[in-house]
PDB file of N, CA and C in Angstrom:
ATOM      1  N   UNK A   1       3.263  22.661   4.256  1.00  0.00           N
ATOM      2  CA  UNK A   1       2.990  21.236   4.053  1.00  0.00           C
ATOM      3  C   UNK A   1       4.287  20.516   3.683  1.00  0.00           C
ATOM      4  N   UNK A   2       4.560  19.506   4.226  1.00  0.00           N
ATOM      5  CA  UNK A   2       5.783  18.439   3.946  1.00  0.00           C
ATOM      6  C   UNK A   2       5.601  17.619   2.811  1.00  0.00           C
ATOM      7  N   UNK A   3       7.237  18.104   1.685  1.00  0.00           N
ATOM      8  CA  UNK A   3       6.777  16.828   0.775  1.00  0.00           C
ATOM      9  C   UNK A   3       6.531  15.266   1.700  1.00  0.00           C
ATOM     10  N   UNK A   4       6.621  14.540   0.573  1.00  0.00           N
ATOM     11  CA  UNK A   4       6.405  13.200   0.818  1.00  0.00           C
ATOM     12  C   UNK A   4       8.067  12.968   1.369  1.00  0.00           C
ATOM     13  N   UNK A   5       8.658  11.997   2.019  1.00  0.00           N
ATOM     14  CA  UNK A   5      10.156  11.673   2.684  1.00  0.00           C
ATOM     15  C   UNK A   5      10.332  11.112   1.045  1.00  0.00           C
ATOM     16  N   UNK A   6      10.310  10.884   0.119  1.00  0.00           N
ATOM     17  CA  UNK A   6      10.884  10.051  -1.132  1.00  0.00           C
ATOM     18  C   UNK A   6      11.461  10.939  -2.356  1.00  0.00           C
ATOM     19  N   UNK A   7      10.573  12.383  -1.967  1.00  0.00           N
ATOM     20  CA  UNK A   7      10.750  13.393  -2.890  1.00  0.00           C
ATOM     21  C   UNK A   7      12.148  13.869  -2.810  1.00  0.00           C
ATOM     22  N   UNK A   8      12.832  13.892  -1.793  1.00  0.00           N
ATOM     23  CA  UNK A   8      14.022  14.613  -1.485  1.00  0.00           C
ATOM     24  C   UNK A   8      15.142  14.417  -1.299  1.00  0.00           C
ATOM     25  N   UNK A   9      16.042  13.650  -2.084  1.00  0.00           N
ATOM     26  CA  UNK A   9      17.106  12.691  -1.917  1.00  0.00           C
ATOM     27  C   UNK A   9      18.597  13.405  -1.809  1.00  0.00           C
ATOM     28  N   UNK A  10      18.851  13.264  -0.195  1.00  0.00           N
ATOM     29  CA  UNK A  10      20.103  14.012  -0.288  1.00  0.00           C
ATOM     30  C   UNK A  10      21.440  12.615   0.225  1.00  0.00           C
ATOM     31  N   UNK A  11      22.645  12.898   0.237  1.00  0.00           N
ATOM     32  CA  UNK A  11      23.650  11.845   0.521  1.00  0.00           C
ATOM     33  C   UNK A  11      24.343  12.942   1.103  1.00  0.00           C
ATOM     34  N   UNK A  12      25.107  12.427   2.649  1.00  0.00           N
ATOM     35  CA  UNK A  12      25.644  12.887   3.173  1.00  0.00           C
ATOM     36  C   UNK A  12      26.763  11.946   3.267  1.00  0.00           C
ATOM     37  N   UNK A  13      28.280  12.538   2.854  1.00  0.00           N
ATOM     38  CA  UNK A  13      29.261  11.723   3.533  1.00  0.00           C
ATOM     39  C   UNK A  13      29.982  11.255   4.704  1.00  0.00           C
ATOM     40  N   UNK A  14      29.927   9.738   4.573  1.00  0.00           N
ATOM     41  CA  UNK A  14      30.043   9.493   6.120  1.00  0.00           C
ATOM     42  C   UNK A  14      31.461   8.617   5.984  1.00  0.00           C
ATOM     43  N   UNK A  15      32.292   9.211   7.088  1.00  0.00           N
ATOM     44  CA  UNK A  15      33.357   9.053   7.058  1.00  0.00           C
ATOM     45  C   UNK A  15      33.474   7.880   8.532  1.00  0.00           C
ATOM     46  N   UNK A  16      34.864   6.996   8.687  1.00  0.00           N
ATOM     47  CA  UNK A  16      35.048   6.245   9.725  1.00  0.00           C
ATOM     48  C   UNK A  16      36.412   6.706  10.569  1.00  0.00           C
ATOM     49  N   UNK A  17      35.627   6.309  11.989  1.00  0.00           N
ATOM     50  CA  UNK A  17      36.679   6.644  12.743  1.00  0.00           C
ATOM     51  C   UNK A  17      38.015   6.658  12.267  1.00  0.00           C
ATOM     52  N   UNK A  18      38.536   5.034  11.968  1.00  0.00           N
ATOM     53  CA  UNK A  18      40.264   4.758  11.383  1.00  0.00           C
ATOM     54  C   UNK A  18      40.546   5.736  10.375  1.00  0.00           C
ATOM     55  N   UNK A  19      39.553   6.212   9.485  1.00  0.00           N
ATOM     56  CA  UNK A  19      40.303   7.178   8.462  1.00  0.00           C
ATOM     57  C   UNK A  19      40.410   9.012   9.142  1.00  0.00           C
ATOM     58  N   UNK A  20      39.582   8.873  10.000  1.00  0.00           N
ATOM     59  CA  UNK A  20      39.360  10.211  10.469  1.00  0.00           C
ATOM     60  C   UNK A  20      41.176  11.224  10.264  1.00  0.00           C
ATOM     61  N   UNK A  21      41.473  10.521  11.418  1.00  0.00           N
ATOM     62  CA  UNK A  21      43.321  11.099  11.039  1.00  0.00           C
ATOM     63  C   UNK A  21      43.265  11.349   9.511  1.00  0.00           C
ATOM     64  N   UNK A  22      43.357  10.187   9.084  1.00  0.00           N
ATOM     65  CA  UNK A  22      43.936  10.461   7.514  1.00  0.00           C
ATOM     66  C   UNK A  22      42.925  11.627   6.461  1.00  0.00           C
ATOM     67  N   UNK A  23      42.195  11.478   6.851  1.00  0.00           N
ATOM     68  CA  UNK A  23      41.612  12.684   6.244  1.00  0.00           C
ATOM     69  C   UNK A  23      42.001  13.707   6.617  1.00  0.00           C
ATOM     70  N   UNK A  24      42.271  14.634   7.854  1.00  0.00           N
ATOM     71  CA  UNK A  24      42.701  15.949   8.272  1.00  0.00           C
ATOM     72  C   UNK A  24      43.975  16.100   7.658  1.00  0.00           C
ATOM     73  N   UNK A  25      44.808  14.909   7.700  1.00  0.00           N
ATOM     74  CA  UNK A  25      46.040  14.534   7.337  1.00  0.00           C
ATOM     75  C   UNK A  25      46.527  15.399   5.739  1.00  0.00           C
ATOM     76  N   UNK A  26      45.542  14.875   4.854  1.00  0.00           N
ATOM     77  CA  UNK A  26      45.625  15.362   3.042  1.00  0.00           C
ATOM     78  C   UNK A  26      44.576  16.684   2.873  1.00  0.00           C
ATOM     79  N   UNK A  27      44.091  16.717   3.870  1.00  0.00           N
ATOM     80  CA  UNK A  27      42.992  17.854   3.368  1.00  0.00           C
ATOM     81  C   UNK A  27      43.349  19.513   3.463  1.00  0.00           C
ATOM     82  N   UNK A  28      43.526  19.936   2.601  1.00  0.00           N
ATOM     83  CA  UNK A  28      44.038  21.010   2.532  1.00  0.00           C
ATOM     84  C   UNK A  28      43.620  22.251   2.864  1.00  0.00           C
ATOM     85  N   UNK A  29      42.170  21.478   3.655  1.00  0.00           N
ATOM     86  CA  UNK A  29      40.953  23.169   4.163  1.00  0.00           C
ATOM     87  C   UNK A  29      40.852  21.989   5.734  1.00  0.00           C
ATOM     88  N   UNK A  30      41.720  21.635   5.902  1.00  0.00           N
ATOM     89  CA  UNK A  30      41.609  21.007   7.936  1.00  0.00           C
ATOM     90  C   UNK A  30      40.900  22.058   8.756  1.00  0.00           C
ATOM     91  N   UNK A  31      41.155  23.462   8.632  1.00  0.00           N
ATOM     92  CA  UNK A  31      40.214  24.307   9.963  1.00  0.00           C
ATOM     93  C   UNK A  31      38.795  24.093   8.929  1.00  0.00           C
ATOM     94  N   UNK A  32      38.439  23.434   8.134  1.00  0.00           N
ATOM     95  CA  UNK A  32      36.476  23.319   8.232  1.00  0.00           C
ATOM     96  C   UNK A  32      36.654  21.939   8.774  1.00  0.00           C
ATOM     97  N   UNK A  33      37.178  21.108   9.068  1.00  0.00           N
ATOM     98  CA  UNK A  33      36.878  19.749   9.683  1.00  0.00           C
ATOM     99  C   UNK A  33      36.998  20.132  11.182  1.00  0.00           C
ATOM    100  N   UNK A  34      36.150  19.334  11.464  1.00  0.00           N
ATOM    101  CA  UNK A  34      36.227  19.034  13.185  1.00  0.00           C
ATOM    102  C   UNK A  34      37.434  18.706  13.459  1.00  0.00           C
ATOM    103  N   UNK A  35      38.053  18.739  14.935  1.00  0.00           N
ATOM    104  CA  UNK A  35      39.202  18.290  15.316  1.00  0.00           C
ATOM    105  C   UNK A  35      39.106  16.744  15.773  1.00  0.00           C
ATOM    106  N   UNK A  36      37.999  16.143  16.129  1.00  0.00           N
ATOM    107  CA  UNK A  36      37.891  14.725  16.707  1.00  0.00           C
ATOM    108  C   UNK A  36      36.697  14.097  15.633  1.00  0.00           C
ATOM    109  N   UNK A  37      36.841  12.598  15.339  1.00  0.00           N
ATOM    110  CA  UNK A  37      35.602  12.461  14.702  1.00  0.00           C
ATOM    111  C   UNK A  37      34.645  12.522  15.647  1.00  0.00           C
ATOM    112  N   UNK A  38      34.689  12.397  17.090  1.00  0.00           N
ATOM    113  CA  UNK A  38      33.943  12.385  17.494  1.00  0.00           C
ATOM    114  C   UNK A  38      32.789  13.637  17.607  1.00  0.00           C
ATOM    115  N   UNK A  39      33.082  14.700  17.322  1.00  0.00           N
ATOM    116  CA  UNK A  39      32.977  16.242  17.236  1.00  0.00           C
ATOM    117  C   UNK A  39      32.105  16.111  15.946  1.00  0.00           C
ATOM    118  N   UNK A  40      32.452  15.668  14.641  1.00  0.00           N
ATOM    119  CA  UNK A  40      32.412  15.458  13.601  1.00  0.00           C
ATOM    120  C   UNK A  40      30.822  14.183  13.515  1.00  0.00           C
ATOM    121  N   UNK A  41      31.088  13.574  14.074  1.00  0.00           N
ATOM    122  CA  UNK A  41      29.950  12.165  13.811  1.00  0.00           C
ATOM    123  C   UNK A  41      28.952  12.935  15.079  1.00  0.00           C
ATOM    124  N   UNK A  42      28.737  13.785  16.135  1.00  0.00           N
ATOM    125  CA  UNK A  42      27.898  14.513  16.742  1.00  0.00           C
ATOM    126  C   UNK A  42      27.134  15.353  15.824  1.00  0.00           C
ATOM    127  N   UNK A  43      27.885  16.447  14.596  1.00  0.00           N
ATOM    128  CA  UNK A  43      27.179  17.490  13.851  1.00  0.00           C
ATOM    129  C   UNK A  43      26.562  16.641  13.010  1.00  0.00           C
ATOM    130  N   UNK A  44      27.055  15.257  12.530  1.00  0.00           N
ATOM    131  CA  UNK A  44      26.651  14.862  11.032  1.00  0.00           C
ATOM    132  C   UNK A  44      25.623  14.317  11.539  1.00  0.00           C
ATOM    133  N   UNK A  45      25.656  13.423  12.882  1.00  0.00           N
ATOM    134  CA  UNK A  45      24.082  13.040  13.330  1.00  0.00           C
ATOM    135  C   UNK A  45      23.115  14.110  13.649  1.00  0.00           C
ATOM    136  N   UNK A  46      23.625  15.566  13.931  1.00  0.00           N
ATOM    137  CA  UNK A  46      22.301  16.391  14.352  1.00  0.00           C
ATOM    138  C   UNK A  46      21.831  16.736  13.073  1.00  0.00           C
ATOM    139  N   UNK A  47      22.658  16.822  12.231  1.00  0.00           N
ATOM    140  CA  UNK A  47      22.431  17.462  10.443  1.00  0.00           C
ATOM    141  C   UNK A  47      21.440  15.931  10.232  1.00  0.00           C
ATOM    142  N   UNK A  48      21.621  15.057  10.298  1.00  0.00           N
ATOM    143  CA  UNK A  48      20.617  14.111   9.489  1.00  0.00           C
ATOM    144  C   UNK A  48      19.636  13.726  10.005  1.00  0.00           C
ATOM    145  N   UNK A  49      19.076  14.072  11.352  1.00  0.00           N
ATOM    146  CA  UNK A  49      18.486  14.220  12.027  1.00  0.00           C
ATOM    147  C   UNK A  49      17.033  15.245  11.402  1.00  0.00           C
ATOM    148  N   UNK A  50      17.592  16.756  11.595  1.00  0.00           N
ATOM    149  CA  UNK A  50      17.187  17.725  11.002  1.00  0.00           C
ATOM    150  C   UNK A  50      16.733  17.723   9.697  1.00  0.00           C
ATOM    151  N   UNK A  51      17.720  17.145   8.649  1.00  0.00           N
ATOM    152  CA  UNK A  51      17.126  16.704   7.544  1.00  0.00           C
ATOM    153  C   UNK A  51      15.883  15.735   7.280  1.00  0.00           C
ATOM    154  N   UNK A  52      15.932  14.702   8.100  1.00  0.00           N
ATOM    155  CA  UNK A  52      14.833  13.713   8.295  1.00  0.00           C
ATOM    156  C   UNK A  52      14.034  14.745   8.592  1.00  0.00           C
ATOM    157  N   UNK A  53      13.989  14.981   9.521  1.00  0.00           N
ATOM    158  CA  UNK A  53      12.449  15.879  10.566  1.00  0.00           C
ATOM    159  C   UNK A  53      11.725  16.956   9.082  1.00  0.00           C
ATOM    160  N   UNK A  54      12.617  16.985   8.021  1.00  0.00           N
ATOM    161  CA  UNK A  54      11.812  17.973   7.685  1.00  0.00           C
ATOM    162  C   UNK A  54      11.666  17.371   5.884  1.00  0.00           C
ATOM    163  N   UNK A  55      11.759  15.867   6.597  1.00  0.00           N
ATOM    164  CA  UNK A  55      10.776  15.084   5.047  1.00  0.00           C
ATOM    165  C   UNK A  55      11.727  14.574   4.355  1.00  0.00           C
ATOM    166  N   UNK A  56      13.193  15.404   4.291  1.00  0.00           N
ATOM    167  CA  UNK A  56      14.053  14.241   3.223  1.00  0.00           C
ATOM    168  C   UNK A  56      14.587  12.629   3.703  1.00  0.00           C
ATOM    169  N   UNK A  57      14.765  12.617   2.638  1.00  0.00           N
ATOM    170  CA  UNK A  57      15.513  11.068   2.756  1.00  0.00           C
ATOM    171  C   UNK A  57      17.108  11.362   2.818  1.00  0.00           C
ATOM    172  N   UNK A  58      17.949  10.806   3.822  1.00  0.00           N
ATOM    173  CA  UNK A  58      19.297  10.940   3.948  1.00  0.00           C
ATOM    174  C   UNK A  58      19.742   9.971   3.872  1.00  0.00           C
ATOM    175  N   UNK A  59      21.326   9.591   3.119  1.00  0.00           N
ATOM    176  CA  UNK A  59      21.923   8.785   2.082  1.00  0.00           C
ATOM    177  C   UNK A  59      23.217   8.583   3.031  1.00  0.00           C
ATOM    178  N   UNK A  60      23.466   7.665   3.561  1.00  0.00           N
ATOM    179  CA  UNK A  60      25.118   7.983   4.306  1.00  0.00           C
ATOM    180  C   UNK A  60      25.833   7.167   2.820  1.00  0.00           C
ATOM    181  N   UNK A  61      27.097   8.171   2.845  1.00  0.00           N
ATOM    182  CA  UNK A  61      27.505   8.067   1.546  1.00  0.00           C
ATOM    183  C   UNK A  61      28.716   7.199   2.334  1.00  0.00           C
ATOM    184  N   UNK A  62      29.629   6.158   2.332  1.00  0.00           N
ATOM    185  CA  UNK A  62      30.714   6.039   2.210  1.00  0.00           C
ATOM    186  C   UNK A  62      31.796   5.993   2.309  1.00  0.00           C
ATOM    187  N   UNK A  63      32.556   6.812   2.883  1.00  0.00           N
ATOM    188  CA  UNK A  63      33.647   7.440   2.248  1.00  0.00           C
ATOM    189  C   UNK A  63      34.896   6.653   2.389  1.00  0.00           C
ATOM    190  N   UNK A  64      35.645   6.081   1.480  1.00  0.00           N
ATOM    191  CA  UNK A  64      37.123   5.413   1.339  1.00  0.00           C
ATOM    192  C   UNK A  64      38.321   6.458   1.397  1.00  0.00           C
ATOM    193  N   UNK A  65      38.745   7.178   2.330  1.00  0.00           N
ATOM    194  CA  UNK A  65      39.746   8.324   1.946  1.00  0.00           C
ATOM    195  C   UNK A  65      41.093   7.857   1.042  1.00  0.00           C
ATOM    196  N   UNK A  66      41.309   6.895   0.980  1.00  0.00           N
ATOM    197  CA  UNK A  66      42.689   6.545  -0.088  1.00  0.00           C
ATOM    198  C   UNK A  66      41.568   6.354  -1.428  1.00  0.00           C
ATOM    199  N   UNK A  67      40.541   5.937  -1.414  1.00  0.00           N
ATOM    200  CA  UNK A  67      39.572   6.328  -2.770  1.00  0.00           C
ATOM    201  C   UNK A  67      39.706   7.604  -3.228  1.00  0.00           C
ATOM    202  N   UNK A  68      39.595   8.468  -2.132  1.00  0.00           N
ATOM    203  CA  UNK A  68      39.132   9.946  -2.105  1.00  0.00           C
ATOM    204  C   UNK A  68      40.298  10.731  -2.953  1.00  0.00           C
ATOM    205  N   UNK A  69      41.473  10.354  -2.298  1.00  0.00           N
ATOM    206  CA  UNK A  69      43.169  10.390  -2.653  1.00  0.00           C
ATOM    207  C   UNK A  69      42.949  10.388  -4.135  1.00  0.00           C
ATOM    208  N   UNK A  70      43.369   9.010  -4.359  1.00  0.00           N
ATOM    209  CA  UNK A  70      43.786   8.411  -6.082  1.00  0.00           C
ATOM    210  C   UNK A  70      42.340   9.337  -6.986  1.00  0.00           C
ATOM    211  N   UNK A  71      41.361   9.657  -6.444  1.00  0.00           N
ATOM    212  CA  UNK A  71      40.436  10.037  -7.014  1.00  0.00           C
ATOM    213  C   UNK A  71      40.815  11.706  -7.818  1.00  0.00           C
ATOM    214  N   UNK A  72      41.226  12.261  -6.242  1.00  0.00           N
ATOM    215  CA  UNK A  72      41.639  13.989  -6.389  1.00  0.00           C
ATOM    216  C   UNK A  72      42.894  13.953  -7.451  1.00  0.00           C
ATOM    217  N   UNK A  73      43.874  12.789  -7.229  1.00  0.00           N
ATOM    218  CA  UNK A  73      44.600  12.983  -8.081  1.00  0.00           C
ATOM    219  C   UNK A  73      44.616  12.407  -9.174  1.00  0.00           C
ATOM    220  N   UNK A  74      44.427  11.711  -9.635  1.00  0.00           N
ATOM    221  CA  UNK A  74      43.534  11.656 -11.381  1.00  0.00           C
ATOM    222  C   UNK A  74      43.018  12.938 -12.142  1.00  0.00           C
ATOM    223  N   UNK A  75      42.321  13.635 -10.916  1.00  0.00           N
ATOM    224  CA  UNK A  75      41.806  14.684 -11.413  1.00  0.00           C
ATOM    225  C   UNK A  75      42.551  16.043 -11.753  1.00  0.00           C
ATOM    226  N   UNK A  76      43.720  15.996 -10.514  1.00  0.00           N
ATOM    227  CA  UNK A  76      44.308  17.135 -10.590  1.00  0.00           C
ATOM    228  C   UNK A  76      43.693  18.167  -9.688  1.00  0.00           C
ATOM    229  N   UNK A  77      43.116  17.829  -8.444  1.00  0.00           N
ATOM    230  CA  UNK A  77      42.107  17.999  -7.291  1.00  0.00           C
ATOM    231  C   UNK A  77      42.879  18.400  -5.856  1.00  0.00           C
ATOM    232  N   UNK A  78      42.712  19.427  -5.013  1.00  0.00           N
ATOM    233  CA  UNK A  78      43.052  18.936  -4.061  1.00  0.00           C
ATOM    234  C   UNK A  78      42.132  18.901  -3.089  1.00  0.00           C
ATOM    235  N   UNK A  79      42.138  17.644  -1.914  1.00  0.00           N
ATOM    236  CA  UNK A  79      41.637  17.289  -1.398  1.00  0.00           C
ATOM    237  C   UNK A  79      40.907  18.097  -0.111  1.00  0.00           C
ATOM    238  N   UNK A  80      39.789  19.111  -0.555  1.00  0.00           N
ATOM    239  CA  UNK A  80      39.213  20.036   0.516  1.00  0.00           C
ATOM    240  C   UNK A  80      37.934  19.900   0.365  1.00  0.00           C
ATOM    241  N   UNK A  81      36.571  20.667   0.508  1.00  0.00           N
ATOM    242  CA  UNK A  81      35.259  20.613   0.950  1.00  0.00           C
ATOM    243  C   UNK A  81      34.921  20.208  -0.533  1.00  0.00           C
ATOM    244  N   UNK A  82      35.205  21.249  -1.760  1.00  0.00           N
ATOM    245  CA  UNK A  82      34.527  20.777  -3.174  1.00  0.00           C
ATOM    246  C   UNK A  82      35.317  19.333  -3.635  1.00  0.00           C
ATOM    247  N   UNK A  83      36.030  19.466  -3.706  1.00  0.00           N
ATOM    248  CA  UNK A  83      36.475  17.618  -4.100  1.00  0.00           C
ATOM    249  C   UNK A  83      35.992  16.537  -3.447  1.00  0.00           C
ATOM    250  N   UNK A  84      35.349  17.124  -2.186  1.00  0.00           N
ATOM    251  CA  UNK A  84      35.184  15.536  -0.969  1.00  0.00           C
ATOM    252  C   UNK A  84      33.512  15.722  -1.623  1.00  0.00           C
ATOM    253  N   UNK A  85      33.205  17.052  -1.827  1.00  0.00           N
ATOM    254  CA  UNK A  85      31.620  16.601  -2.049  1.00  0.00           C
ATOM    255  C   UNK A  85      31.040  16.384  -3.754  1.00  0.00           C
ATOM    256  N   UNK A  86      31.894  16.652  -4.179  1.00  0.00           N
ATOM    257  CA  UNK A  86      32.372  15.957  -5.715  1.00  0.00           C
ATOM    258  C   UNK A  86      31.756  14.120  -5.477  1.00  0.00           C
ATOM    259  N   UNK A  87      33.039  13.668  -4.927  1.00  0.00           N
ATOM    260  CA  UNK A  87      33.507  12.746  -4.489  1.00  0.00           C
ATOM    261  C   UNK A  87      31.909  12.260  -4.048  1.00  0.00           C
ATOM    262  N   UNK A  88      31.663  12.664  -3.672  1.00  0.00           N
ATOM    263  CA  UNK A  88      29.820  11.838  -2.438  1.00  0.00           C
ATOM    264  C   UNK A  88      29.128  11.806  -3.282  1.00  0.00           C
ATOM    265  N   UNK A  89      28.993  12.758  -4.233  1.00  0.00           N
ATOM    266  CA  UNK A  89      27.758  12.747  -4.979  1.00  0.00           C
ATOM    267  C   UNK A  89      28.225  11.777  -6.409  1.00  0.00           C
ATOM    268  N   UNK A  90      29.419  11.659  -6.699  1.00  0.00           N
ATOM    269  CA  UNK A  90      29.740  10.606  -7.667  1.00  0.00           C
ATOM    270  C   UNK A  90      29.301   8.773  -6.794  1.00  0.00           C
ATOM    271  N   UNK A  91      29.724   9.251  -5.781  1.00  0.00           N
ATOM    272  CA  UNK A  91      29.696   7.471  -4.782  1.00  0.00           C
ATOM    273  C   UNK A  91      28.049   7.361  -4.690  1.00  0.00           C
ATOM    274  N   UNK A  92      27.007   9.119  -4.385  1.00  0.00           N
ATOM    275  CA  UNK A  92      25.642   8.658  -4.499  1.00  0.00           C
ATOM    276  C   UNK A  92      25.177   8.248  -5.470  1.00  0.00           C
ATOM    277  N   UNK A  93      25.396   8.925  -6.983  1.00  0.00           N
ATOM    278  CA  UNK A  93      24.980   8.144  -8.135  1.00  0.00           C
ATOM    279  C   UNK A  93      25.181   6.891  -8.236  1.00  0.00           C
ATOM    280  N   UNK A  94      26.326   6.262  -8.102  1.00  0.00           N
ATOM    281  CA  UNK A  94      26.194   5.064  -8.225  1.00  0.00           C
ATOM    282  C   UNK A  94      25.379   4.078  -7.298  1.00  0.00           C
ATOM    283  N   UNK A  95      25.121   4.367  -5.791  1.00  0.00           N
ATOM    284  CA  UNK A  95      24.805   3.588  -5.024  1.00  0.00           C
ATOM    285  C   UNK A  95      23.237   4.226  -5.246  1.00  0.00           C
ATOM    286  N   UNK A  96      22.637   5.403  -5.728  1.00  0.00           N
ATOM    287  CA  UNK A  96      21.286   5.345  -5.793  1.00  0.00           C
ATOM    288  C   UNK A  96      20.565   4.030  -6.323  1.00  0.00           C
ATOM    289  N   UNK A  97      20.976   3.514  -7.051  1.00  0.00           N
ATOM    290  CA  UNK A  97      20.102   2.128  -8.106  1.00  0.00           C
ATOM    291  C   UNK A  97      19.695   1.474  -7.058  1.00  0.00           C
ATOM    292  N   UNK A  98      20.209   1.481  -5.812  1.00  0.00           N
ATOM    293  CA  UNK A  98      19.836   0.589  -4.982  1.00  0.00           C
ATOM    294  C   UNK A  98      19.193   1.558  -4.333  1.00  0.00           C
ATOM    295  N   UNK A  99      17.356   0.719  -3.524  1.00  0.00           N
ATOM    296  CA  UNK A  99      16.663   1.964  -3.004  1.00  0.00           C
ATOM    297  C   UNK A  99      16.391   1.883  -1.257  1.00  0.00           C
ATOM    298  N   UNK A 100      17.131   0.177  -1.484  1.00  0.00           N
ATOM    299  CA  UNK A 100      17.254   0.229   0.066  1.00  0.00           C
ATOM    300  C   UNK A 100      18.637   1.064   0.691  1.00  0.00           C
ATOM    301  N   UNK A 101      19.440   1.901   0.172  1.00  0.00           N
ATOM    302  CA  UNK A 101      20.306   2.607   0.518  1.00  0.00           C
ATOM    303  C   UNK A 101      19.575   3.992   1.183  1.00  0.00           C
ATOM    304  N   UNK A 102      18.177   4.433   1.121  1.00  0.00           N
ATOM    305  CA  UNK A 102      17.724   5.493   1.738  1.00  0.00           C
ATOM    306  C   UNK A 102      17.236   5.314   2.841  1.00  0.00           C
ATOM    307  N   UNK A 103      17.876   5.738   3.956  1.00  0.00           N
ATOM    308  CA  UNK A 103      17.032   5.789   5.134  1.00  0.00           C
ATOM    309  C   UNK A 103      15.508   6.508   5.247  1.00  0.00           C
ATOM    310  N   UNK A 104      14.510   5.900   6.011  1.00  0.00           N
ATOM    311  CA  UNK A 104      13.440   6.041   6.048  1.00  0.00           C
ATOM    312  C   UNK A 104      12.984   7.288   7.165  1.00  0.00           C
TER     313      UNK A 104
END
């Protein structure tokens, strides 16, 4: 049986073409990124896709990569898979308050 779609709140980070470069650019784990965003915005649509179909609610998170930057380094971070998803789930807390941010 399927929860309800409201029960399950996930945020996926969504990155933009113009930063695409710059992200492979600082990221210090580049062989887990796709080589094209285009490669990249294909998996993240079949992943949220999949997620929908099976009741959650999916969150496109965001992503500012010079945010991402000044962020890792404040922290003393470098910029690979746990810092970027650090990073999403700090940008989802804040943008949860708002509930039109969940896709249906």
């Amino acid at each position: 049986m399927k929860k309800p779609k409201d029960t399950n709140h996930i945020g996926i980070a969504w990155y933009h073409r113009d930063q695409w470069q710059r992200l492979r650019e600082v990221s210090t784990d580049v062989d887990k990124l796709e080589e094209t965003y285009d490669q990249w915005l294909w998996w993240a649509t079949k992943h949220i896709k999949e997620m929908t179909d099976a009741g959650m609610s999916i969150g496109k998170v965001h992503i500012d990569i010079e945010r991402l930057i000044v962020r890792c380094e404040e922290n003393g971070l470098e910029v690979n898979s746990s810092s970027r998803a650090q990073y999403t789930a700090e940008r989802l807390r804040e943008l949860d308050q708002n509930r039109e941010f969940w896709q249906k």
